[in-house]
Every structure is written in C-alpha cells, then in structure tokens.
PDB file of N, CA and C in Angstrom:
ATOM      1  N   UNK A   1     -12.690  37.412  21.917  1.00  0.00           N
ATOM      2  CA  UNK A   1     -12.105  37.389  20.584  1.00  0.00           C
ATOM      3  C   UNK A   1     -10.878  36.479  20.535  1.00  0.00           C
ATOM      4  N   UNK A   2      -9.774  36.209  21.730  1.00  0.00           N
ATOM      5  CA  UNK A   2      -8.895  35.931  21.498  1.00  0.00           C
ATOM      6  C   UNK A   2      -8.806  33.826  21.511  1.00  0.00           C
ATOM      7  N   UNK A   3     -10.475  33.956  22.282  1.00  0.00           N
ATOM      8  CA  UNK A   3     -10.675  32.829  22.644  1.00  0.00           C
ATOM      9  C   UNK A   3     -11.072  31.896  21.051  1.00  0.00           C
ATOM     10  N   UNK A   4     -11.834  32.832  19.658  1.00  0.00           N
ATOM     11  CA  UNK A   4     -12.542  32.793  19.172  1.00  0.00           C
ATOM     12  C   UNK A   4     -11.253  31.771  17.729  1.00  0.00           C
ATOM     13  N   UNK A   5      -9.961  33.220  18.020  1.00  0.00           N
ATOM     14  CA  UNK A   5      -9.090  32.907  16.915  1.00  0.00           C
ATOM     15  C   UNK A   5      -8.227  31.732  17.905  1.00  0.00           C
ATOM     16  N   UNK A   6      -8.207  31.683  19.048  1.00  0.00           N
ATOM     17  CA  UNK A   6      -7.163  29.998  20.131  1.00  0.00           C
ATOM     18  C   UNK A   6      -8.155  28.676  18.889  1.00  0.00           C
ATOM     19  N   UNK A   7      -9.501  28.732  18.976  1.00  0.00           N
ATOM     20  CA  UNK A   7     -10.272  27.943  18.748  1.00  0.00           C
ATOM     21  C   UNK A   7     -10.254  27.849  16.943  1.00  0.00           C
ATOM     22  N   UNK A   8     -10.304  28.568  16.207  1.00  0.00           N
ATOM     23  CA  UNK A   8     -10.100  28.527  14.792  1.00  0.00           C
ATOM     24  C   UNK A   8      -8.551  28.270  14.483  1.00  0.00           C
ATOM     25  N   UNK A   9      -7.771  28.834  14.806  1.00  0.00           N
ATOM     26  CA  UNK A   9      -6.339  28.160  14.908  1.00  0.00           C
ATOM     27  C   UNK A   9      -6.361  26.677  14.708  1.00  0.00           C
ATOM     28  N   UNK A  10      -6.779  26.124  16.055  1.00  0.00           N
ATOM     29  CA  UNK A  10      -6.563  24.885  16.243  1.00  0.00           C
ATOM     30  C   UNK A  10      -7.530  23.804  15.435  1.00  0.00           C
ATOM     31  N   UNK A  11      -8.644  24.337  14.892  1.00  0.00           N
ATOM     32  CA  UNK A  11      -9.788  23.658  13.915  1.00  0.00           C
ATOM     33  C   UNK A  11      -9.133  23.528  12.500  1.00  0.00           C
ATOM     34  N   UNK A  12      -8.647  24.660  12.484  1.00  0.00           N
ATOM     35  CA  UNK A  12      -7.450  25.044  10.841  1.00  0.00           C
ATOM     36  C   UNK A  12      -6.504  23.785  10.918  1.00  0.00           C
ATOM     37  N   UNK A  13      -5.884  23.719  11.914  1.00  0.00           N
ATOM     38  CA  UNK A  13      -4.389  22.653  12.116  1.00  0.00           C
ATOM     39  C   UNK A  13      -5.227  20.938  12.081  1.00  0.00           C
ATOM     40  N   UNK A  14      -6.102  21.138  12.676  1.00  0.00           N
ATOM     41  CA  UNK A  14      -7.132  19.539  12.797  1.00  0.00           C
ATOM     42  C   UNK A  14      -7.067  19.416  10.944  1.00  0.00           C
ATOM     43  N   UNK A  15      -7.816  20.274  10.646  1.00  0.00           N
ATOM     44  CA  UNK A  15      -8.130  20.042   9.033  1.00  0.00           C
ATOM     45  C   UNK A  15      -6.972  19.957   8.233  1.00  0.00           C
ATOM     46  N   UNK A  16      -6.058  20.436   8.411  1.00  0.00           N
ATOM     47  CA  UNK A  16      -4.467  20.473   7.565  1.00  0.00           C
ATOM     48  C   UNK A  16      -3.798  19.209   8.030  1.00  0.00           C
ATOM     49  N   UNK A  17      -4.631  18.734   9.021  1.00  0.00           N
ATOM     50  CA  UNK A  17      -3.291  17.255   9.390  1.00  0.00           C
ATOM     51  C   UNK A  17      -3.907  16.475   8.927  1.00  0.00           C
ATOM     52  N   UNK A  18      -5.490  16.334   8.950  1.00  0.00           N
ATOM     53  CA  UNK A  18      -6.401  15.361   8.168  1.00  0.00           C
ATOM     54  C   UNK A  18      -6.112  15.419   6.950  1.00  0.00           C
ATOM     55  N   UNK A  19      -6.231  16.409   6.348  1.00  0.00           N
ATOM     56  CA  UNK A  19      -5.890  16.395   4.762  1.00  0.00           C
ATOM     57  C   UNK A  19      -4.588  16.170   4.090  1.00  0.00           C
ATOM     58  N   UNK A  20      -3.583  16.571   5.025  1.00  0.00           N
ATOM     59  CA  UNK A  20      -2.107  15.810   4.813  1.00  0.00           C
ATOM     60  C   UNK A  20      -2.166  14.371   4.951  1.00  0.00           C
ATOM     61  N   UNK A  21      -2.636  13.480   6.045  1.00  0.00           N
ATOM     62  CA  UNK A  21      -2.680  12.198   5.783  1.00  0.00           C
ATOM     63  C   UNK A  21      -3.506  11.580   4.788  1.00  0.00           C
ATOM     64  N   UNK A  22      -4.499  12.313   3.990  1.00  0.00           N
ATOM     65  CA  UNK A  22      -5.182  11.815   3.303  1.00  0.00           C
ATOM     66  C   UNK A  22      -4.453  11.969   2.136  1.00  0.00           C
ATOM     67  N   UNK A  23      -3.420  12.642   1.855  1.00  0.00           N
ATOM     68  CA  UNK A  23      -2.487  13.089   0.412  1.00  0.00           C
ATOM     69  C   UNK A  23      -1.669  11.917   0.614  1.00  0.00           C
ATOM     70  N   UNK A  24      -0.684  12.343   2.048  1.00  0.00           N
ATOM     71  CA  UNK A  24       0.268  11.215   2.233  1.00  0.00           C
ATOM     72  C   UNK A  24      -0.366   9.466   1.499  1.00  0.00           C
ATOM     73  N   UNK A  25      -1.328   9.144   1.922  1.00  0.00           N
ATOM     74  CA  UNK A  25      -1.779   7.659   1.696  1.00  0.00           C
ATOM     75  C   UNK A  25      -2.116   7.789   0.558  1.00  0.00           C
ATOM     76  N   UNK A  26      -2.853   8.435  -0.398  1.00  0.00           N
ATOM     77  CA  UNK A  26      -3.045   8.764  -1.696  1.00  0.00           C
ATOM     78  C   UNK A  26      -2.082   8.231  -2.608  1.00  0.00           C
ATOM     79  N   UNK A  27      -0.673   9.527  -1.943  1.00  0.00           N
ATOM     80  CA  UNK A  27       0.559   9.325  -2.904  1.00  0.00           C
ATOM     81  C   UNK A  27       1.242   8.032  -2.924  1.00  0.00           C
ATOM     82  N   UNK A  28       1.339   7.767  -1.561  1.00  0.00           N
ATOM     83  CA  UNK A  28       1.906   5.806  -0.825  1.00  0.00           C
ATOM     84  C   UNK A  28       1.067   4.509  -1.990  1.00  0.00           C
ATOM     85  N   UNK A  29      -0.329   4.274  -1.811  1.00  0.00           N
ATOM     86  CA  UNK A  29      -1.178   4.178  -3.126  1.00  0.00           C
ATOM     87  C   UNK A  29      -0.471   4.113  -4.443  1.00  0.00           C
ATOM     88  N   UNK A  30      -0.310   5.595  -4.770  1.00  0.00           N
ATOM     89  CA  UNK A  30      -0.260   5.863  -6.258  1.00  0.00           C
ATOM     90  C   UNK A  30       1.137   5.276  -6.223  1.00  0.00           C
ATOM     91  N   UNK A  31       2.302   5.403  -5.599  1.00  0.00           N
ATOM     92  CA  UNK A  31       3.883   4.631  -5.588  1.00  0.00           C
ATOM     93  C   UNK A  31       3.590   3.127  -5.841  1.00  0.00           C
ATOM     94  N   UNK A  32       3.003   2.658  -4.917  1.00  0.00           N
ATOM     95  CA  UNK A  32       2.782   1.251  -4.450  1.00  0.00           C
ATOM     96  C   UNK A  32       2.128   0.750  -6.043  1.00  0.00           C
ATOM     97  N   UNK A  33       1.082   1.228  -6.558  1.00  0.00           N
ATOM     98  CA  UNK A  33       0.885   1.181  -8.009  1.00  0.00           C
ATOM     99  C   UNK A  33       2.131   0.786  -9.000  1.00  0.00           C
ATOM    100  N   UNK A  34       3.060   1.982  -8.732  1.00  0.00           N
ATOM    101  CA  UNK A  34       3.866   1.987 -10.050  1.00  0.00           C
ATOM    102  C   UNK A  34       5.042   0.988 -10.096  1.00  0.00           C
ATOM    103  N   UNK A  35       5.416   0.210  -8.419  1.00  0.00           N
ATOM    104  CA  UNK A  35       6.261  -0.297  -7.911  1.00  0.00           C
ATOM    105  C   UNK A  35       5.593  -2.191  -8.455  1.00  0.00           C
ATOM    106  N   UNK A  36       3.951  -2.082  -7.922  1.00  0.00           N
ATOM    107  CA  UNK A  36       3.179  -3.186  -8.625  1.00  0.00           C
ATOM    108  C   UNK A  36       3.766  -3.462 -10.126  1.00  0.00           C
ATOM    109  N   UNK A  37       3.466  -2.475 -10.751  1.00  0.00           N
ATOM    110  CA  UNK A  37       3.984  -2.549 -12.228  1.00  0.00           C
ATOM    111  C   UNK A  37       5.335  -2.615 -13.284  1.00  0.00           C
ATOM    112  N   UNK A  38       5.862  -3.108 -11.925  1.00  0.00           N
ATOM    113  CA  UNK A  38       7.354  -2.703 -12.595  1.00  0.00           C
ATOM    114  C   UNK A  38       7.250  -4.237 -12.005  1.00  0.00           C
ATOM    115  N   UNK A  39       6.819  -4.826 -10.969  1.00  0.00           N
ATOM    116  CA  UNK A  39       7.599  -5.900 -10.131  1.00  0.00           C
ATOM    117  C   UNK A  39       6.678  -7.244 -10.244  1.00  0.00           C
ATOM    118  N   UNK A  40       5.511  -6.626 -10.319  1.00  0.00           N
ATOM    119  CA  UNK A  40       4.249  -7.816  -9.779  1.00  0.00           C
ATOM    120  C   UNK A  40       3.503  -8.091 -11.029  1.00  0.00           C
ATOM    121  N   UNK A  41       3.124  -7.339 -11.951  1.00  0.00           N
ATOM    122  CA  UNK A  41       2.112  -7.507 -12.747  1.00  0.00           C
ATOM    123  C   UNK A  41       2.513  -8.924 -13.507  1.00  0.00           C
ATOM    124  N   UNK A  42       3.688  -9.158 -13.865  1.00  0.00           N
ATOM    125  CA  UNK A  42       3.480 -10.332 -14.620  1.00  0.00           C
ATOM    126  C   UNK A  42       3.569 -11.385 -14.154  1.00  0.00           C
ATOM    127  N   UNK A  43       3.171 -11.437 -12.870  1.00  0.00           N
ATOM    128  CA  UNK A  43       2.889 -12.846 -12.142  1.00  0.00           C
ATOM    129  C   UNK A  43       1.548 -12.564 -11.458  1.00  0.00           C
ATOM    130  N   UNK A  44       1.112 -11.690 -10.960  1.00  0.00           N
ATOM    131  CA  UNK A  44       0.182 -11.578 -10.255  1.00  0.00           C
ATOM    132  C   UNK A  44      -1.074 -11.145 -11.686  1.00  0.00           C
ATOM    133  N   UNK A  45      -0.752 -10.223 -12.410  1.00  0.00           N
ATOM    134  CA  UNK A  45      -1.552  -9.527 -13.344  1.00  0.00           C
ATOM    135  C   UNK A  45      -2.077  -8.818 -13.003  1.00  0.00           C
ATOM    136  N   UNK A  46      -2.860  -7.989 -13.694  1.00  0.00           N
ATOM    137  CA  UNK A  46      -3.535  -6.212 -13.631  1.00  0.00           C
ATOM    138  C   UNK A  46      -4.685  -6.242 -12.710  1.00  0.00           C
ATOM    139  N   UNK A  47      -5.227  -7.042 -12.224  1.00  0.00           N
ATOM    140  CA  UNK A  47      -5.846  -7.069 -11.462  1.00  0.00           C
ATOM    141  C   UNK A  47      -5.599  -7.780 -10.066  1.00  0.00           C
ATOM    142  N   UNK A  48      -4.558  -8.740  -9.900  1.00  0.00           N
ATOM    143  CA  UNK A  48      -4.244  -9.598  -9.226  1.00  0.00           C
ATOM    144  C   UNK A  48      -4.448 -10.877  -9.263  1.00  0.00           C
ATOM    145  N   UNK A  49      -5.487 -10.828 -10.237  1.00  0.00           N
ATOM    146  CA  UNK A  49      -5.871 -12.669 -10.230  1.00  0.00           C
ATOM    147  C   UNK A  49      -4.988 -13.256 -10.905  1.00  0.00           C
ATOM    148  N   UNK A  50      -3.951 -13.282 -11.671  1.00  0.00           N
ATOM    149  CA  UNK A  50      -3.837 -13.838 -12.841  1.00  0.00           C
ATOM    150  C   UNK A  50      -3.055 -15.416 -12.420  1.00  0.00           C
ATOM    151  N   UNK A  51      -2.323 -15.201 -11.127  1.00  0.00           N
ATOM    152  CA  UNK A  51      -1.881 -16.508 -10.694  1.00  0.00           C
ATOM    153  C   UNK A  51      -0.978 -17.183 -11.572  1.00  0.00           C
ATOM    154  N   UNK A  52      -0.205 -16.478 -12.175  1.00  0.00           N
ATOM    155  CA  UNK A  52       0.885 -16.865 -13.216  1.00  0.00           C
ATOM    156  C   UNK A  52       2.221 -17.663 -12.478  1.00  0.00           C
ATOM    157  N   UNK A  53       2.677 -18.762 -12.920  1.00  0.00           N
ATOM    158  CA  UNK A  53       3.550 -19.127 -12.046  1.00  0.00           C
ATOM    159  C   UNK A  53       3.797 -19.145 -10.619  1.00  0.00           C
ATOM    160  N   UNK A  54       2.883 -19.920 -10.390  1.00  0.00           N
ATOM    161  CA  UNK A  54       2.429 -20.077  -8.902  1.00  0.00           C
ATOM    162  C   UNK A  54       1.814 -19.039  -7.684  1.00  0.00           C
ATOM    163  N   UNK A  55       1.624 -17.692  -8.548  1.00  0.00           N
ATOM    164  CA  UNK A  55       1.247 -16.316  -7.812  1.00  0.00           C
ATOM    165  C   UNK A  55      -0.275 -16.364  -7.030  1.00  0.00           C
ATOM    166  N   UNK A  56       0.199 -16.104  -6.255  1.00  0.00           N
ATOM    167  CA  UNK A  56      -1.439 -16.499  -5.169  1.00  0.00           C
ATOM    168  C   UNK A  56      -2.395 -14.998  -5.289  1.00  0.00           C
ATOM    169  N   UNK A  57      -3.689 -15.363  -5.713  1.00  0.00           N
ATOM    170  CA  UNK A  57      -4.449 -14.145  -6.442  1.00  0.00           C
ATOM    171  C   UNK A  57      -4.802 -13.174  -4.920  1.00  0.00           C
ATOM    172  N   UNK A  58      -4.663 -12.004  -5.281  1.00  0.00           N
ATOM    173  CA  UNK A  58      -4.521 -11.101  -4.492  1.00  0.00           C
ATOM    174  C   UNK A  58      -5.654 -10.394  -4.103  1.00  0.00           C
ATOM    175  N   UNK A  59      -6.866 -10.649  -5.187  1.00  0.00           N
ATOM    176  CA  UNK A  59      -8.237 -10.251  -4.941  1.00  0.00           C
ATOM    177  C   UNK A  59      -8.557 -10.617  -3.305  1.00  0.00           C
ATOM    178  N   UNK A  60      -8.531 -12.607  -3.489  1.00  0.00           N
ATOM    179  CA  UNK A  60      -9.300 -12.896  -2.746  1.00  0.00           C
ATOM    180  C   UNK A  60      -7.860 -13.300  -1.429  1.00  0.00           C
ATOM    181  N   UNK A  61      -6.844 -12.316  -1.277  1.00  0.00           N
ATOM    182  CA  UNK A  61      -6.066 -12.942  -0.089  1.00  0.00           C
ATOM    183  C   UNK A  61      -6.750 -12.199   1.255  1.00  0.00           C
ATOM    184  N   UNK A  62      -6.774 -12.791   2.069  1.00  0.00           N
ATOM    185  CA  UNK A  62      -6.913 -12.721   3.190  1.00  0.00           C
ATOM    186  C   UNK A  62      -5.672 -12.263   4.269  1.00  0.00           C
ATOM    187  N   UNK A  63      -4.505 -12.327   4.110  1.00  0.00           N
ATOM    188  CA  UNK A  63      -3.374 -12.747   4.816  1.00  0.00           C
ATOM    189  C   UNK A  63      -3.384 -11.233   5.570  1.00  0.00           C
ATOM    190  N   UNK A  64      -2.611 -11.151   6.645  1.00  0.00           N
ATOM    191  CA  UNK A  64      -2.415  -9.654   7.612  1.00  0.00           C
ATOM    192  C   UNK A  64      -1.871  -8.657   6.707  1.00  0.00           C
ATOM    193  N   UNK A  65      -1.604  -7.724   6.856  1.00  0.00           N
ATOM    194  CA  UNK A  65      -0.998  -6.516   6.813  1.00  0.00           C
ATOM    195  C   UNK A  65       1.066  -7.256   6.718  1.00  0.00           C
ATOM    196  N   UNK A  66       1.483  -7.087   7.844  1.00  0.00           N
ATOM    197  CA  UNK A  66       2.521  -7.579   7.989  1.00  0.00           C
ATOM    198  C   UNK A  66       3.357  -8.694   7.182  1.00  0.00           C
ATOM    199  N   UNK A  67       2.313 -10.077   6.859  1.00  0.00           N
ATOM    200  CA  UNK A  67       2.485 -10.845   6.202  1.00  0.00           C
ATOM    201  C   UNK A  67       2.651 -10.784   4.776  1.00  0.00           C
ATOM    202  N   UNK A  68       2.208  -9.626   3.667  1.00  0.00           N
ATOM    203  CA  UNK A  68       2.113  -9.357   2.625  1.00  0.00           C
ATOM    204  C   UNK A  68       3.715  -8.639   2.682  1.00  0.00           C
ATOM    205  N   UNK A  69       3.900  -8.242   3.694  1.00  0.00           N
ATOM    206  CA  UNK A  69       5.265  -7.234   3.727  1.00  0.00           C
ATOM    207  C   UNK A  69       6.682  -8.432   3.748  1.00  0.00           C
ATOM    208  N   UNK A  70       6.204  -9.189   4.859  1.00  0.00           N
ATOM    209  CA  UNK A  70       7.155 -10.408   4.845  1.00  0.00           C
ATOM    210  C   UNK A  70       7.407 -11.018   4.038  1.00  0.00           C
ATOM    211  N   UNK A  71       6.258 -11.426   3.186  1.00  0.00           N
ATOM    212  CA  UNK A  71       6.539 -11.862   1.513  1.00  0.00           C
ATOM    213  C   UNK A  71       7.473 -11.337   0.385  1.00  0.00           C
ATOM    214  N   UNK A  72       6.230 -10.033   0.686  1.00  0.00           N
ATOM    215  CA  UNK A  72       7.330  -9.154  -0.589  1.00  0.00           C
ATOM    216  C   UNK A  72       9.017  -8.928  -0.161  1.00  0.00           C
ATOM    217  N   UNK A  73       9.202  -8.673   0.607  1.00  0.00           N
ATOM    218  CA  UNK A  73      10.753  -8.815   1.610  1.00  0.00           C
ATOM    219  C   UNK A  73      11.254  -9.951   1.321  1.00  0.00           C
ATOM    220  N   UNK A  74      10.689 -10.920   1.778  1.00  0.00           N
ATOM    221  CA  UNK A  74      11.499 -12.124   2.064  1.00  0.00           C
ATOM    222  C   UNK A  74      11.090 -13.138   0.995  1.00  0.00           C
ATOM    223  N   UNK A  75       9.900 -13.142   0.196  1.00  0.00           N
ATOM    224  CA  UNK A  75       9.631 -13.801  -1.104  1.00  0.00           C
ATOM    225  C   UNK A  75       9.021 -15.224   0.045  1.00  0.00           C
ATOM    226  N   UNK A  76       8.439 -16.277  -0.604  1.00  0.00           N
ATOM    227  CA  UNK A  76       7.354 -17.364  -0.364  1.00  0.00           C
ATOM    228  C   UNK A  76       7.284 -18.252  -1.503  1.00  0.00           C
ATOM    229  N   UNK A  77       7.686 -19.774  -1.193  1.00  0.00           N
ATOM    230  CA  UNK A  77       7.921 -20.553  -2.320  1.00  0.00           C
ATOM    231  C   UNK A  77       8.176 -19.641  -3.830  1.00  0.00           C
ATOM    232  N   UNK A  78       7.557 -20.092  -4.868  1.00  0.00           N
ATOM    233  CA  UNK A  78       8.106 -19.569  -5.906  1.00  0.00           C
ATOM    234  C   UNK A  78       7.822 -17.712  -6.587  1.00  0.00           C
ATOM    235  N   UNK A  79       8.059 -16.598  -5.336  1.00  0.00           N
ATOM    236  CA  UNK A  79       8.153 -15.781  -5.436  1.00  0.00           C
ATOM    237  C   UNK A  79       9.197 -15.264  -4.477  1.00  0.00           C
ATOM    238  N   UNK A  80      10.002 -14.621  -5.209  1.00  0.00           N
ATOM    239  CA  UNK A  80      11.238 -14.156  -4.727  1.00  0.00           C
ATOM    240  C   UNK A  80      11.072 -12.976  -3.681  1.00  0.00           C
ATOM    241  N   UNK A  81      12.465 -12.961  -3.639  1.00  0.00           N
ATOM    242  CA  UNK A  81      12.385 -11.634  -2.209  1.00  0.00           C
ATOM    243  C   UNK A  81      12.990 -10.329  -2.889  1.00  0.00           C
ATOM    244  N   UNK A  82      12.258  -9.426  -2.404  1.00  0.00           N
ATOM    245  CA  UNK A  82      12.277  -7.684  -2.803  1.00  0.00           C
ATOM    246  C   UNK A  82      13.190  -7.209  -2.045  1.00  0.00           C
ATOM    247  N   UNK A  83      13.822  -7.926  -0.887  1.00  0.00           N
ATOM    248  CA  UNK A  83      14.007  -6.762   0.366  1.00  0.00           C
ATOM    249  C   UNK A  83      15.381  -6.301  -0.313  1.00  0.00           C
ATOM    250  N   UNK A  84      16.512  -6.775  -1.438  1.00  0.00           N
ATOM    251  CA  UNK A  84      17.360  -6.287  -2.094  1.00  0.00           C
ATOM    252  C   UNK A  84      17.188  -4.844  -3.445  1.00  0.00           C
ATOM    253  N   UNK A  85      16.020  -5.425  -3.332  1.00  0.00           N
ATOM    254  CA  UNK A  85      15.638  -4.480  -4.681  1.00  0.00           C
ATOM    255  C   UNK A  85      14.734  -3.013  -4.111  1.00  0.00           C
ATOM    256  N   UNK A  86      13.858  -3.388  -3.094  1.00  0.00           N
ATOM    257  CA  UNK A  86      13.077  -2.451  -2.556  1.00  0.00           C
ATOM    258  C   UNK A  86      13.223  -1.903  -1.361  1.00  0.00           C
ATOM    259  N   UNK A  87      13.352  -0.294  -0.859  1.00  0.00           N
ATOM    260  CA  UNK A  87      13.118  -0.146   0.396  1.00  0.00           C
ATOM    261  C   UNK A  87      12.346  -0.403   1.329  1.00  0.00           C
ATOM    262  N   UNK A  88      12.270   0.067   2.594  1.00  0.00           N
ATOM    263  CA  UNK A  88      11.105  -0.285   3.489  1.00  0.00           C
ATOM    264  C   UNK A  88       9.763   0.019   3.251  1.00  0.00           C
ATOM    265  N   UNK A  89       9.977   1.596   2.472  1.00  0.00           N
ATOM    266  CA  UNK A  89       9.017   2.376   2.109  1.00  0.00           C
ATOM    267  C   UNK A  89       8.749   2.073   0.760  1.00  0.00           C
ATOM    268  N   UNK A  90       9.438   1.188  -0.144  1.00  0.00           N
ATOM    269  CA  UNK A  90       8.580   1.062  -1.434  1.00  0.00           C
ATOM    270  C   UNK A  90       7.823  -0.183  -0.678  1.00  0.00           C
ATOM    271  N   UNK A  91       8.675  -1.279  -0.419  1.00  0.00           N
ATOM    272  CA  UNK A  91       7.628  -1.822   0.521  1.00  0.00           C
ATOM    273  C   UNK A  91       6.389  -1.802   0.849  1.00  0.00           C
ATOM    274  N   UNK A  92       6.642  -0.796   2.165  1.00  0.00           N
ATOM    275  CA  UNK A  92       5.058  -0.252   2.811  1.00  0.00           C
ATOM    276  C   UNK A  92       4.668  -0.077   1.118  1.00  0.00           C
ATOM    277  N   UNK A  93       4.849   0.692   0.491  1.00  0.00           N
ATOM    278  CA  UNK A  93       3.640   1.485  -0.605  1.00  0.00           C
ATOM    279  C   UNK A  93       3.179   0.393  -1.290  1.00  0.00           C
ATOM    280  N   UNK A  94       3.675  -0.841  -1.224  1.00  0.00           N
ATOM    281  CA  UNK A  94       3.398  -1.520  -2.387  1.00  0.00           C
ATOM    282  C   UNK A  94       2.421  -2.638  -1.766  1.00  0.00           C
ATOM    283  N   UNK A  95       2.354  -2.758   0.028  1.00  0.00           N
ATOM    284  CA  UNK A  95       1.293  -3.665   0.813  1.00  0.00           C
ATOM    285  C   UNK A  95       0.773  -2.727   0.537  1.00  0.00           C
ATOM    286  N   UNK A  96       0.548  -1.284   0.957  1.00  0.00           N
ATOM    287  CA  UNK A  96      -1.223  -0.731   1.032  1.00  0.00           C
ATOM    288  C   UNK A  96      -1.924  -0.925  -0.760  1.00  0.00           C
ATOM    289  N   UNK A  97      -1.315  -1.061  -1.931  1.00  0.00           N
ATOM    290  CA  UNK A  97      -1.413  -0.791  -2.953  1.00  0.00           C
ATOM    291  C   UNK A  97      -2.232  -2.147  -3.306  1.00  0.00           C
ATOM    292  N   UNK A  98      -1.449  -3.154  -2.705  1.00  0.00           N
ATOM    293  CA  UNK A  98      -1.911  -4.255  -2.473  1.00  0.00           C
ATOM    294  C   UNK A  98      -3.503  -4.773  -1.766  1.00  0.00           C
ATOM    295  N   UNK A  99      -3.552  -4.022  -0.715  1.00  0.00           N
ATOM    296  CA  UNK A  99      -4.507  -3.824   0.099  1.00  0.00           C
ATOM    297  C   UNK A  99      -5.858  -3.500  -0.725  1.00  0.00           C
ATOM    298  N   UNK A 100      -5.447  -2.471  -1.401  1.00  0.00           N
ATOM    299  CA  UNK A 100      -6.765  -1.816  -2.272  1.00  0.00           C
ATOM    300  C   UNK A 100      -6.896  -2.833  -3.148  1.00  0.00           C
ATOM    301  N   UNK A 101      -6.155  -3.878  -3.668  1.00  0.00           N
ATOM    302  CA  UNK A 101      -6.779  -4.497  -4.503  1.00  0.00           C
ATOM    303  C   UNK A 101      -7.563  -5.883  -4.253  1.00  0.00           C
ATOM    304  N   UNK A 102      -7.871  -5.979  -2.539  1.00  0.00           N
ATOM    305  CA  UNK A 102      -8.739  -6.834  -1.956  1.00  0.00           C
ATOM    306  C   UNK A 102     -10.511  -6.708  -2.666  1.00  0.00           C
ATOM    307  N   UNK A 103     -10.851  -7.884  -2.711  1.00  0.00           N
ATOM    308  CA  UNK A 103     -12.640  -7.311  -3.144  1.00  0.00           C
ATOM    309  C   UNK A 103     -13.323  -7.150  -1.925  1.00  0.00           C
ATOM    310  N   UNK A 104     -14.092  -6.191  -1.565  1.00  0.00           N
ATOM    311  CA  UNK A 104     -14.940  -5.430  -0.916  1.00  0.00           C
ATOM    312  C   UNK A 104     -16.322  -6.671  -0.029  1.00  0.00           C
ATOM    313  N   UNK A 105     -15.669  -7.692   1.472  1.00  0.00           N
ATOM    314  CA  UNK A 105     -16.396  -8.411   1.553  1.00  0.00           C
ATOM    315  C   UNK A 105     -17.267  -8.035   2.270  1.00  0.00           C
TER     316      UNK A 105
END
C-alpha cells in the first residue's frame, strides 16, 4: 500500500509540473501578445507581414531564438532598441509570441 500511494504521489507531482509549464508558456504567449501590440504592430502589423518602414516580415523569419531577442533589445537598422523600455522578461514573452507567429514549414 505504501508503495502504491510513494508511486501516485509522485505521478500527481509529474502531472502538476507538466501542467504548470504548460500555463506558464500560455501566459508568457498571451504577455508577449499584448507587449506585440503596444510596441510592434504598427511596423510589423497584425499578422507580421506588414513590413512597414523597413520591418522585416515575421511570418517568414527564420532568424534563432536569441537573435529576435538581440533585436528587440538592441534594435537593427531602422528598428529601435526595447532594452530601455522592456524587461528581460517582457522580452522573453514577446520572442516566444513572436515565435508563434512563424508559418508552419
């Protein structure tokens, strides 16, 4: 019996950490969204393509993980730098937010 509840214990805690990271990235997402919309949409646009004033369309970027962060931080020819305006963590929220709006190759 005692072996039965060691083993459901620890299946319970597996499922509660899975489902916490799946909220955590959810919510990171849904930030990274609202941070898009305050900062990006009118150069990039609602979808990313819009390429307004030199904005490189976001559908079809390719670039790393890291590199989208370096941008938004440090800005790239005629897009400025965030790292005054944004934390690390609006940051992060606003590459993965970014991320999702890659097309599906």
């Amino acid at each position: 019996m005692m072996h039965y509840l060691f083993f459901l214990t620890i299946i319970i805690g597996i499922y509660c950490s899975c489902a916490s990271k799946t909220q955590t990235k959810s919510n990171e997402i849904h930030n990274g969204k609202l941070i898009y919309n305050t900062y990006c949409i009118s150069c990039h646009g609602i979808l990313g393509d819009a390429e307004i004033n030199g904005a490189k369309n976001l559908i079809i970027s390719t670039i790393p993980t890291m590199e989208i962060s370096d941008r938004i931080a440090n800005g790239k020819g005629t897009m400025k730098a965030y790292s005054k305006l944004l934390t690390e963590e609006q940051i992060a929220a606003l590459v993965e937010y970014v991320i999702t709006m890659r097309k599906k190759q």
